[in-house]
Structures are given as structure tokens and as C-alpha cells.
Protein backbone atom coordinates (compact mmCIF):
# COMPACT_ATOMS: atom_id res chain seq x y z
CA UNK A 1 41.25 95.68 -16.97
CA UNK A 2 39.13 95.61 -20.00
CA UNK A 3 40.93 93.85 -23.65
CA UNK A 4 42.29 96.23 -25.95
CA UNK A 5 39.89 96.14 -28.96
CA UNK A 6 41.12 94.04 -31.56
CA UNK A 7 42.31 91.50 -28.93
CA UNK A 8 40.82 88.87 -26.70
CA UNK A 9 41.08 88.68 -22.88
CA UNK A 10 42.45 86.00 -21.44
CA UNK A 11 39.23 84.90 -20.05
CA UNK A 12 38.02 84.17 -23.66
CA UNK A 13 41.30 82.32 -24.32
CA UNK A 14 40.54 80.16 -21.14
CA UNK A 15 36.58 79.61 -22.54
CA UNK A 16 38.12 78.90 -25.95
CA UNK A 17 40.56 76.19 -24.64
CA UNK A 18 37.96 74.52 -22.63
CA UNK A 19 35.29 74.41 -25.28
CA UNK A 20 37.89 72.51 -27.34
CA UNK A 21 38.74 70.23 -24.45
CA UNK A 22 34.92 69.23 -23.72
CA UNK A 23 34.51 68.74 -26.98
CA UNK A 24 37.97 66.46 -27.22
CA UNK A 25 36.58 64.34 -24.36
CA UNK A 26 33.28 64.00 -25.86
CA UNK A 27 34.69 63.18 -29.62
CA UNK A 28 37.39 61.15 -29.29
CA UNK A 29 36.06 57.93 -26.90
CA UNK A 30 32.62 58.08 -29.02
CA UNK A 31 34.89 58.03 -32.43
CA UNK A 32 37.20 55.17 -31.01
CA UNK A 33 33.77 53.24 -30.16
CA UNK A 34 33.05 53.97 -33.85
CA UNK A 35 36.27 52.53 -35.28
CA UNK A 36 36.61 49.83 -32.94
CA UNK A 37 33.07 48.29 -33.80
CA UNK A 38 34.28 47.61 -37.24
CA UNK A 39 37.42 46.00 -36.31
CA UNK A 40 38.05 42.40 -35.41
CA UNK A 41 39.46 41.07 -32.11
CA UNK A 42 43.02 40.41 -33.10
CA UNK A 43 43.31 43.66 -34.63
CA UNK A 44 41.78 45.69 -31.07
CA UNK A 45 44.12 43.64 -28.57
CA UNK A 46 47.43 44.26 -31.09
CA UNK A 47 46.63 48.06 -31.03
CA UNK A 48 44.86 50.76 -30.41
CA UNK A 49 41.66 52.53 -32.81
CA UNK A 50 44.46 55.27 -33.54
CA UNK A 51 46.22 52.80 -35.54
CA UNK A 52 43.38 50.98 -37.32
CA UNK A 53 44.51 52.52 -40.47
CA UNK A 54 48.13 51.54 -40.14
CA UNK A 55 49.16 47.69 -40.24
CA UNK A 56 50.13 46.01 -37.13
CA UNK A 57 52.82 43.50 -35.73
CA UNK A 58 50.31 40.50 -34.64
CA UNK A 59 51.19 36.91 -32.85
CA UNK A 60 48.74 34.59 -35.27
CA UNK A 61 48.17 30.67 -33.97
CA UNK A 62 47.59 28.80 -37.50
CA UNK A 63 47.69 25.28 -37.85
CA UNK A 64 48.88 23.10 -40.95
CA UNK A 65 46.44 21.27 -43.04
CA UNK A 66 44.91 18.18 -41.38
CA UNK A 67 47.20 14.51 -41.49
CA UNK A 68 44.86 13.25 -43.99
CA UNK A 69 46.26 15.68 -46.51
CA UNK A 70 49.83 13.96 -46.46
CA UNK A 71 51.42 12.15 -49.14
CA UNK A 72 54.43 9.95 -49.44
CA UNK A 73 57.87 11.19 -51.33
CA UNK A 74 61.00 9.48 -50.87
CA UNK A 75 60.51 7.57 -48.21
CA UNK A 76 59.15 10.51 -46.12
CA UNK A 77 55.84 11.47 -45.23
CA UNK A 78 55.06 15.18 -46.30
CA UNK A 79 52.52 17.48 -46.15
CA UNK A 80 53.08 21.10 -47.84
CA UNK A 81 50.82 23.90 -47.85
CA UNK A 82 50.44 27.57 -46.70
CA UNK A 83 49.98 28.46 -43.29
CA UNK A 84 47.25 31.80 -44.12
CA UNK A 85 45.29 29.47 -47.32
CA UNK A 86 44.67 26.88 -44.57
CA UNK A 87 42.43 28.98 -42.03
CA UNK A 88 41.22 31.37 -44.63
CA UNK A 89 43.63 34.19 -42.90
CA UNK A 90 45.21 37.15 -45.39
CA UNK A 91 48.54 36.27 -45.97
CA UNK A 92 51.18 38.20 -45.17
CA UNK A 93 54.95 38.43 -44.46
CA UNK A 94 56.34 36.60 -41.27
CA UNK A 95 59.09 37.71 -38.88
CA UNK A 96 59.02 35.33 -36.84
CA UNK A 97 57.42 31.70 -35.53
CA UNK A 98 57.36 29.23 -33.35
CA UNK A 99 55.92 25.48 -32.70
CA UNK A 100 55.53 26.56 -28.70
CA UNK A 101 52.99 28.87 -27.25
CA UNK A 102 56.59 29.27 -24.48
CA UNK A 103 58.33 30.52 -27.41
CA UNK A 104 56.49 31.73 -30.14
CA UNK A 105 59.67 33.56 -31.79
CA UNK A 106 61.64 30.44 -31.33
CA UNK A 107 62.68 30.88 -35.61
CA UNK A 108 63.04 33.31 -38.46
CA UNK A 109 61.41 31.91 -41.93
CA UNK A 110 63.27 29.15 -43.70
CA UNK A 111 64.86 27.53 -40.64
CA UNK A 112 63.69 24.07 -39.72
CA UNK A 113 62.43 22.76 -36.07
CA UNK A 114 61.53 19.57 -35.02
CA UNK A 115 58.59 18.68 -33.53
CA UNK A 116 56.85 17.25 -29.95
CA UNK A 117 55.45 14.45 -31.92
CA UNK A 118 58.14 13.76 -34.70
CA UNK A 119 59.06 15.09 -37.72
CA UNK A 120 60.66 18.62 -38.74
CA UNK A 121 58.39 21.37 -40.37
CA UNK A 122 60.25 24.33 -42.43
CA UNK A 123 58.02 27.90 -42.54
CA UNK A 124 58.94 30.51 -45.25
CA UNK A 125 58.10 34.30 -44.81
CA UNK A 126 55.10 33.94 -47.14
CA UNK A 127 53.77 31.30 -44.85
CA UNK A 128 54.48 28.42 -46.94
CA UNK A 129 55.40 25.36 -45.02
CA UNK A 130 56.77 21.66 -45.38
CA UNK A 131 56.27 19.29 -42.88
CA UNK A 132 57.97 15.83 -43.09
CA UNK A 133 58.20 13.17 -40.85
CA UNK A 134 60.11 9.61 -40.76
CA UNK A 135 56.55 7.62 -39.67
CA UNK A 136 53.30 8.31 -40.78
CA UNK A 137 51.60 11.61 -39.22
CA UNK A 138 48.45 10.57 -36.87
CA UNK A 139 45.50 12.53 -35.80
CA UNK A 140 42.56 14.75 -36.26
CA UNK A 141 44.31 17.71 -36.84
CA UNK A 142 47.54 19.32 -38.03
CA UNK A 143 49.97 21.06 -35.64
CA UNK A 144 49.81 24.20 -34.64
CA UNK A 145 52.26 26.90 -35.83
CA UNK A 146 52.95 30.44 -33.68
CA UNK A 147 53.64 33.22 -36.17
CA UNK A 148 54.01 36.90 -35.93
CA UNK A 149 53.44 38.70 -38.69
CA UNK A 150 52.84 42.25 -39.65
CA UNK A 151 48.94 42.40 -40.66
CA UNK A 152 47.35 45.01 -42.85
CA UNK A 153 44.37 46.33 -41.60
CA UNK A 154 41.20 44.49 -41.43
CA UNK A 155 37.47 45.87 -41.17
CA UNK A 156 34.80 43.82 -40.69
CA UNK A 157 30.32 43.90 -40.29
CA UNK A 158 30.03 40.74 -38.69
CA UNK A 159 30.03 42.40 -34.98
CA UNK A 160 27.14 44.39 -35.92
CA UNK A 161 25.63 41.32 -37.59
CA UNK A 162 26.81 39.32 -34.54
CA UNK A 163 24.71 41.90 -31.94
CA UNK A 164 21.71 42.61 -34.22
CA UNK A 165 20.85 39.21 -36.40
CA UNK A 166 22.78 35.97 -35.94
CA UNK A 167 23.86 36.66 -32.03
CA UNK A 168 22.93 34.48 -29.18
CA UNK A 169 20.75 35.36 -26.08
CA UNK A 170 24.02 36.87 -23.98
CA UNK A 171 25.06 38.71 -26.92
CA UNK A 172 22.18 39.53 -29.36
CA UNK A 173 21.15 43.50 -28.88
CA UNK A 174 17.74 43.89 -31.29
CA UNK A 175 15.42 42.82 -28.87
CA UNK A 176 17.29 44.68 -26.02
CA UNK A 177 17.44 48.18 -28.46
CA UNK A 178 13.40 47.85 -29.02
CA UNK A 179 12.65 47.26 -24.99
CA UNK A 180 14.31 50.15 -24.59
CA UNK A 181 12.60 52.01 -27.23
CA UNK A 182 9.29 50.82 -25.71
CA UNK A 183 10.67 52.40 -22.49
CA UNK A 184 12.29 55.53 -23.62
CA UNK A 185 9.40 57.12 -26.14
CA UNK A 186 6.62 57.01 -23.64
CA UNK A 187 8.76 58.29 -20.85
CA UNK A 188 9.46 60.82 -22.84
CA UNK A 189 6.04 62.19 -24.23
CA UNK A 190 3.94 61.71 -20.62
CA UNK A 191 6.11 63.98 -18.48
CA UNK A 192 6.01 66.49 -21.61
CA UNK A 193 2.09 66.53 -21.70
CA UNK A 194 1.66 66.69 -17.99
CA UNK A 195 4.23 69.19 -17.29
CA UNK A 196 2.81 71.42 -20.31
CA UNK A 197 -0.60 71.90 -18.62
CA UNK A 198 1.38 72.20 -15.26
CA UNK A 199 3.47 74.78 -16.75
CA UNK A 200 0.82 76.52 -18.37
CA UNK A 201 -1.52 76.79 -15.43
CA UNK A 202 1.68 77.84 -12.93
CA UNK A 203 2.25 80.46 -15.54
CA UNK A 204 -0.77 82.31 -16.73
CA UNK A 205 -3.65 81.18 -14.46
CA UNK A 206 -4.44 82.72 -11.24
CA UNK A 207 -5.15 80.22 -7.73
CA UNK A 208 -4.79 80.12 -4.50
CA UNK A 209 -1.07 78.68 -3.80
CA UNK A 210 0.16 78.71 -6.97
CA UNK A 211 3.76 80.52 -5.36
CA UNK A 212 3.74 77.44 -3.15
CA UNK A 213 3.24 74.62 -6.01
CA UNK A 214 6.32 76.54 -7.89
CA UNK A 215 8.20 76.42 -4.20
CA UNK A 216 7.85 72.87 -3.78
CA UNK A 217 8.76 71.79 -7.86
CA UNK A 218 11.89 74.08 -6.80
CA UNK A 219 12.27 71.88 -3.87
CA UNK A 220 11.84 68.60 -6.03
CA UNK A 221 14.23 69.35 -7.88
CA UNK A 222 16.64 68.44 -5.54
CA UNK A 223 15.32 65.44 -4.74
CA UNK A 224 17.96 62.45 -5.39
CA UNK A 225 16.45 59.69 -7.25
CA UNK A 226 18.02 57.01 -5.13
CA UNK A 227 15.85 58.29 -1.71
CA UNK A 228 12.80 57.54 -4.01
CA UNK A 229 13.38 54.36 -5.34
CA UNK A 230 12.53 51.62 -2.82
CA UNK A 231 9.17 53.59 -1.11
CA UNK A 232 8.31 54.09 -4.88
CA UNK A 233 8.65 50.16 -5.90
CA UNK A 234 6.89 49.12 -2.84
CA UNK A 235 4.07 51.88 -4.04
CA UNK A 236 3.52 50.27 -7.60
CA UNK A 237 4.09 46.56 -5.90
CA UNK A 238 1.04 47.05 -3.72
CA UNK A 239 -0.85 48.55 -7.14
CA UNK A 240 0.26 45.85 -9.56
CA UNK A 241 2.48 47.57 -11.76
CA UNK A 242 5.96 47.55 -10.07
CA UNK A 243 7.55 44.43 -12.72
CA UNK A 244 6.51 45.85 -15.95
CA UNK A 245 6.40 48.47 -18.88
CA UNK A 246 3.90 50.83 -16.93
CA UNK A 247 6.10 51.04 -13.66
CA UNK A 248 8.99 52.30 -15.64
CA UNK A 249 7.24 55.03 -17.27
CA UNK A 250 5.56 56.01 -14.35
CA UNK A 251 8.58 56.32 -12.21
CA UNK A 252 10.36 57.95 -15.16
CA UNK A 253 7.47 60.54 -15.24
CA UNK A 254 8.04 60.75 -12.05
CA UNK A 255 11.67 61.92 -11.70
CA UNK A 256 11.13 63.76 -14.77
CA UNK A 257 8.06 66.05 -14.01
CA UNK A 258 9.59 68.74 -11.79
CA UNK A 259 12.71 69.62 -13.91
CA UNK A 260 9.56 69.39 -16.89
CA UNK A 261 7.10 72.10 -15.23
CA UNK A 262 9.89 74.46 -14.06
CA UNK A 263 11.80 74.56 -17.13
CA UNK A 264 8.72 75.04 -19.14
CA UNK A 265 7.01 77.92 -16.57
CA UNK A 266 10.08 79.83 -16.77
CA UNK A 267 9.86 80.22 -20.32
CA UNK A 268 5.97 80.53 -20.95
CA UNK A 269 6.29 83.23 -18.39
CA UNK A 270 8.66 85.16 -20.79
CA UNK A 271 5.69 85.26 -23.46
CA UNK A 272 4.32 88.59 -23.94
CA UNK A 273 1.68 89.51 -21.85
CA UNK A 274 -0.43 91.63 -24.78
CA UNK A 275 -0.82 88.01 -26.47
CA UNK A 276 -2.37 86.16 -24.08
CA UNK A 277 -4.67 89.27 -22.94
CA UNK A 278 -5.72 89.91 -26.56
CA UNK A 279 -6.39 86.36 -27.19
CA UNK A 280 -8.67 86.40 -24.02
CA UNK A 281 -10.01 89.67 -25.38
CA UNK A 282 -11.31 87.96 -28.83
CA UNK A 283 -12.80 85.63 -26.05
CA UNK A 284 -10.67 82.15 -26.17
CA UNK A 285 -10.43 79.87 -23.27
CA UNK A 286 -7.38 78.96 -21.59
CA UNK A 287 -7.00 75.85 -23.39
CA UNK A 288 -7.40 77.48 -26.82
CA UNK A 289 -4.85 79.79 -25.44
CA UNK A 290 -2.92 76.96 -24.53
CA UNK A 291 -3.43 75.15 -27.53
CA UNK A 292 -2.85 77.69 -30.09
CA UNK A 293 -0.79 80.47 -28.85
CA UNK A 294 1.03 79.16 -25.87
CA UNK A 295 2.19 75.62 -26.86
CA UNK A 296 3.22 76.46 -30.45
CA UNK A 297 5.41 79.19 -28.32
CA UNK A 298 6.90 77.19 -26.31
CA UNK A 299 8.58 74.42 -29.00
CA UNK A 300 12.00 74.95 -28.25
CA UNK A 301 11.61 74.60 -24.45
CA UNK A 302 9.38 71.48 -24.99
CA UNK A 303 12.26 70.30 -27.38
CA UNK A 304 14.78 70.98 -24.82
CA UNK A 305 13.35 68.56 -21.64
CA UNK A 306 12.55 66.28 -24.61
CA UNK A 307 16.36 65.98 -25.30
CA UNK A 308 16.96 65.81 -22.05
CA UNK A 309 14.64 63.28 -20.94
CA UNK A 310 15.29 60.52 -23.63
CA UNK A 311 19.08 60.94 -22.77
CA UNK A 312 18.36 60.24 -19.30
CA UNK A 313 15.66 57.36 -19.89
CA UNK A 314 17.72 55.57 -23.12
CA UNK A 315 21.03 55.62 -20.82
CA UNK A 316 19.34 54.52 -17.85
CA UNK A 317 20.01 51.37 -15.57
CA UNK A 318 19.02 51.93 -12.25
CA UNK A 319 15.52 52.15 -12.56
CA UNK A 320 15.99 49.56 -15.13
CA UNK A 321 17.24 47.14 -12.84
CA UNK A 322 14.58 47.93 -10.43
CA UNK A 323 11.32 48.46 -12.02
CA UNK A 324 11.77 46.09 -15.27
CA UNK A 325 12.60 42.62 -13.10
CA UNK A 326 12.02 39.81 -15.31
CA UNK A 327 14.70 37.05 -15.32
CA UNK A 328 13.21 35.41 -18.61
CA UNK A 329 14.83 38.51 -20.60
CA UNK A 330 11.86 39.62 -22.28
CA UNK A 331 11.89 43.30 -20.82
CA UNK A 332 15.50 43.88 -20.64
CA UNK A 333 16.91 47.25 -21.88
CA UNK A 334 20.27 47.78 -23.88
CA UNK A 335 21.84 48.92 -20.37
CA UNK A 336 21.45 46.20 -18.53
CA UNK A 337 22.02 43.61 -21.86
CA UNK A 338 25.44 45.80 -21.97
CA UNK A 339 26.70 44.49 -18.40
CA UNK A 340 25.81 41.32 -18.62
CA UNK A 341 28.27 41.34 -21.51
CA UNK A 342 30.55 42.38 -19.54
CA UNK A 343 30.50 39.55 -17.39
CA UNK A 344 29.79 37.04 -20.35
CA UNK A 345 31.93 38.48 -23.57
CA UNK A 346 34.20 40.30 -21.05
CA UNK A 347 37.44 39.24 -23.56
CA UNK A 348 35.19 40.19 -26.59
CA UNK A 349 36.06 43.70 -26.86
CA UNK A 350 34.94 43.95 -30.45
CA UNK A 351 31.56 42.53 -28.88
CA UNK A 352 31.32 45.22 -26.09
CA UNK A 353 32.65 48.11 -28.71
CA UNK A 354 30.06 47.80 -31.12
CA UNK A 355 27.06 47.33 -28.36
CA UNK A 356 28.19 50.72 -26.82
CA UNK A 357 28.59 52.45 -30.12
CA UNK A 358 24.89 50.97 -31.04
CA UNK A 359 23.70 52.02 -27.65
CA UNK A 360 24.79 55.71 -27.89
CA UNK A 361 24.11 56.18 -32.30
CA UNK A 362 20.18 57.16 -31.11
CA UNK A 363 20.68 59.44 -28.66
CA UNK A 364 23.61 60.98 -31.03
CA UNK A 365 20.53 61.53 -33.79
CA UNK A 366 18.49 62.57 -31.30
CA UNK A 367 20.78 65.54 -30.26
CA UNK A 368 21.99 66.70 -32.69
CA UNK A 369 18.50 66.53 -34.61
CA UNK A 370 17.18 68.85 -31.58
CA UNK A 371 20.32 70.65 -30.80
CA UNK A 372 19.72 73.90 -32.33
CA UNK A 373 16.53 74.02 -29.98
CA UNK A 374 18.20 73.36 -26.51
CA UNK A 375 20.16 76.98 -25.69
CA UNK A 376 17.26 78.77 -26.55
CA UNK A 377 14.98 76.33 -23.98
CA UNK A 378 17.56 76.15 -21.70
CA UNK A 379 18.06 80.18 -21.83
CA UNK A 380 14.40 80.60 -21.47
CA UNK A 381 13.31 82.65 -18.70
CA UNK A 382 16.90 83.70 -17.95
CA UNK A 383 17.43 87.36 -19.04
CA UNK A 384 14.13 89.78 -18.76
């Protein structure tokens, strides 16, 4: 039965509701990436990016200032201080400590405990301490205090300088973000030429077979990317191309083409007629049709596949890992940099957080630069 006008069916209500649930999935992990790459690794394993605004109950190891630091007063052999000033740390108000990582809430501030090694050390709430010992205190460096403490929050750009300047080779992601750059932009403009003269000549030019070239880039379409992957590396192997820049883009081109052509026939088809007729009338050629009438045209459908196709080629692994084999590092894309850090800075979620959001923040420009192109290519052809 029909809505009464004025009020929605409930079949809008359910498109409504899962429009805002797509989007909910899509938003929130991409946002928590966001927040989490500015936040430092104490503050991600004491809670979650939700709270990031909010302070946080957090179990601190500090140590006391180093033996050399002690003096002599009465007899005793002190050394006083402040357990945040020592290690640089914010200070902040203490609700409990500990001189055992068994019992790190062992005493509340102002009580005394006696330590492994001798002598008793006091801790106030403000993180002031007093340690004092009968003998002289020995060694490199002081003990170590367990506090926790309610910490306000904390933001931080050293991950991103960690991952794009001062990193190492296991965690440093500027080289690994312009491989895959080198990767992603031709693999992205050669299917797009190649596919527009396809499309063109599938569309408007009259040969024998033509209905069977569109069968067959119908049938292509379907054809999993896996099935191709080892005949295709054993193809560029015997050419000299299969460990290098030129492999990738060809088998990207590849993979690419079919979805290319058809997507791009189906809407040059919907052009009118009258203007390519009249243009052949005033006697241009099929590429000056092409050229100037068809191509300009057909922007939003070339926009479309390119959105498309740099998604898929940026956030690609597989061929990745099969085409770009070089164990010196020099080729590696942000993918494949991103597990190894997972094996590697596996603990460092700070690390991993701000190499994801890094890894998605161009293909985020990229759509929604292009976005207001993609329905209409993606519609095109689709209603007469």
C-alpha cells in the first residue's frame, strides 16, 4: 500500500536507518584512527579514543633521581625530589603507589615503605618523595617507584614525526607513501587512456564482432584476480618485468581494463546520437570526435573508474607482495610497510594508528575531491 502523502513508508525509514549506519561504520573507526595518531602510548592502552578528551586513571613506572644526587643530613643519607620533575612527566595527583611491579597499589601518599635494597622512601600525592637510608645508596640509577595517577590528557606530533622524518627502516613510512605513489598514479591513468579508446570504439564505431568484444569484457569482469596472478607473474618473469615498477602497473592495468571499457561504453552510448552525426556531418574524424566531443562528455564517468581505481591500487597488497619483490626495501608500498609493523611495533599502537590514518588521508582527498562525479558515472547508462 502506497504512504499517505505527507508521510514516509517504512521502506524509506529502513533506507534512512541504513544510510546512517554505513555511514557510522565508515566514520567512526577512520575518526578513532584520527584521534589515536595524536595520542601517546600510555594514554591508548589506559583508554579508549572516546575518552581522549577526558583524563584517565594510569599505572606510571618513575624512578627517583640517580644515587649521585644524595646528600648527608643527620646521620642519614637522603635524596628528595619529585617523582614527575625527574623523567620530565606532567605532574599530577597520585592515588596510589608501590615499590613492586606485584603490587603496584601497595600505599596511599604519605605512608612510608621500606625498600629491597635498604632504606625507606615516603611519596606524597604531588609526587614528591624522600628517600633515606642508614648506609650510603649505591648504583647507576635510582629505584623505581609504581604510581597510579589520574593523567590529563596528552596530545602529541612525534608519531607522525616518528613515521615520516626521524623513524627507522621498520617504522619510517615516507619512502613507503612515495613507492606507492609511483605505483598508484600510473595505474591509474593507463587503464583510463586505454579503456577510453576501447570504450569509444565499442560505442560509436561499427566492426565486425564488436557484440562479442563487449560479451567477453562482460565475461572479464568476473574474472577473480587471484586465478590470474601466478600465470600472469610467470608471463612478465619470462619478459623481464615481473620484480619491478612496470609489472605492477601492467598487471594493475590489467585487472583494471574491463570494469574501465564497460563502465565507460555504457555511458558514451547514452550521448546523443544528433552530436556525433552532426560532428561527422561538418566532416571530423573519429578521433576529433573523440577528442573534442566525446571525451569532454564523458568526465564524470572517467572520474568515476579513476576513483575507483586509485582506491583499489593505493590499498592494495596482494599484487604488491607479488609483483614488487625486492627484499632490500626500496620498492615497498605503505601496505606491505604496514604489516611488517605489525609484526615489528606490534605493542606500538600509537605507531600502527598513525601509519593507517596516513595510509587512508589520500584516498580520503581523493574521494571526496571526486565524489560529486561518481553517481552520475556510476548511473551512466542505467536509465534510457
Amino acid at each position: 500500500m502506497s504512504s499517505i502523502a505527507g508521510q514516509k513508508s517504512a521502506l524509506t525509514w529502513a533506507v534512512h536507518i541504513s544510510v546512517v549506519l554505513l555511514v557510522g561504520l565508515w566514520v567512526f573507526p577512520t575518526l578513532g584512527l584520527f584521534v589515536s595518531s595524536f595520542r601517546t602510548a600510555d594514554q591508548i592502552a589506559s583508554s579508549g579514543w572516546w575518552r581522549a578528551m577526558f583524563p584517565t586513571e594510569q599505572n606510571l613506572t618513575l624512578r627517583t633521581s640517580a644515587p649521585d644526587t644524595q646528600v648527608q643530613i643527620d646521620g642519614l643519607y637522603v635524596i628528595e625530589g619529585n617523582l614527575f620533575g625527574t623523567e620530565g612527566n606532567k605532574s599530577t595527583a597520585i592515588s596510589a603507589w608501590g615499590t613492586s611491579s606485584r603490587d603496584i597499589s601497595a600505599y596511599q601518599p604519605d605512608e612510608q615503605a621500606a625498600l629491597r635494597k635498604g632504606g625507606q622512601i615516603t611519596v606524597q600525592a604531588d609526587g614528591s618523595y624522600r628517600l633515606e637510608s642508614d648506609a650510603e645508596i649505591s648504583g647507576k640509577r635510582g629505584p623505581r617507584v609504581f604510581v597510579t595517577a589520574v593523567v590529563p590528557p596528552e596530545f602529541t606530533l612525534k608519531n607522525y614525526e616518528t613515521i615520516l622524518i626521524s623513524g627507522g627502516a621498520t617504522d619510517n613510512m615516507a619512502k613507503a607513501f612515495f613507492n606507492t605513489l609511483t605505483v598508484t598514479i600510473p595505474a591509474t591513468i593507463i587503464p583510463i587512456l586505454i579503456a577510453a579508446f576501447a570504450a569509444y570504439a565499442l560505442a560509436w564505431m561499427e566492426f565486425p564482432g564488436r557484440a562479442l568484444l563487449i560479451a567477453a569484457i562482460v565475461g572479464l569482469l568476473v574474472v577473480p584476480l587471484q586465478l590470474a596472478l601466478i600465470p600472469l607473474l610467470k608471463v612478465h618473469n619470462e619478459i623481464g618485468i615481473g620484480k619491478g615498477y612496470l609489472g605492477a602497473w601492467m598487471a594493475h592495468t590489467g585487472f583494471g581494463l574491463p570494469l574501465a571499457i564497460y563502465l565507460l561504453r555504457n555511458y558514451m552510448v547514452g550521448i546523443p546520437r544528433d552530436i556525433i552525426e552532426n560532428a561527422r556531418v561538418d566532416g571530423a574524424t573519429d578521433f576529433q570526435i573523440f577528442t573534442r566531443i566525446v571525451l569532454p562528455l564523458s568526465f564524470p564517468a572517467l572520474a568515476s573508474f579513476a576513483i575507483f581505481q586509485f582506491l583499489w591500487t593505493w590499498n592494495d597488497l596482494l599484487v604488491a607482495l607479488v609483483f614488487l619483490i625486492d627484499s632490500t626495501g626500496e620498492t615497498t608500498v605503505m601496505t606491505k610497510q604496514i604489516v611488517e609493523m605489525l609484526g615489528t611495533r606490534g605493542g606500538n599502537w600509537e605507531i600502527l594508528a598513525t601509519s593507517a590514518f596516513v595510509s587512508i588521508s589520500v584516498p580520503l582527498i581523493v574521494f571526496f575531491a571526486m565524489q560529486k562525479y561518481l553517481v552520475r558515472g556510476l548511473l551512466a547508462g542505467s536509465v534510457k
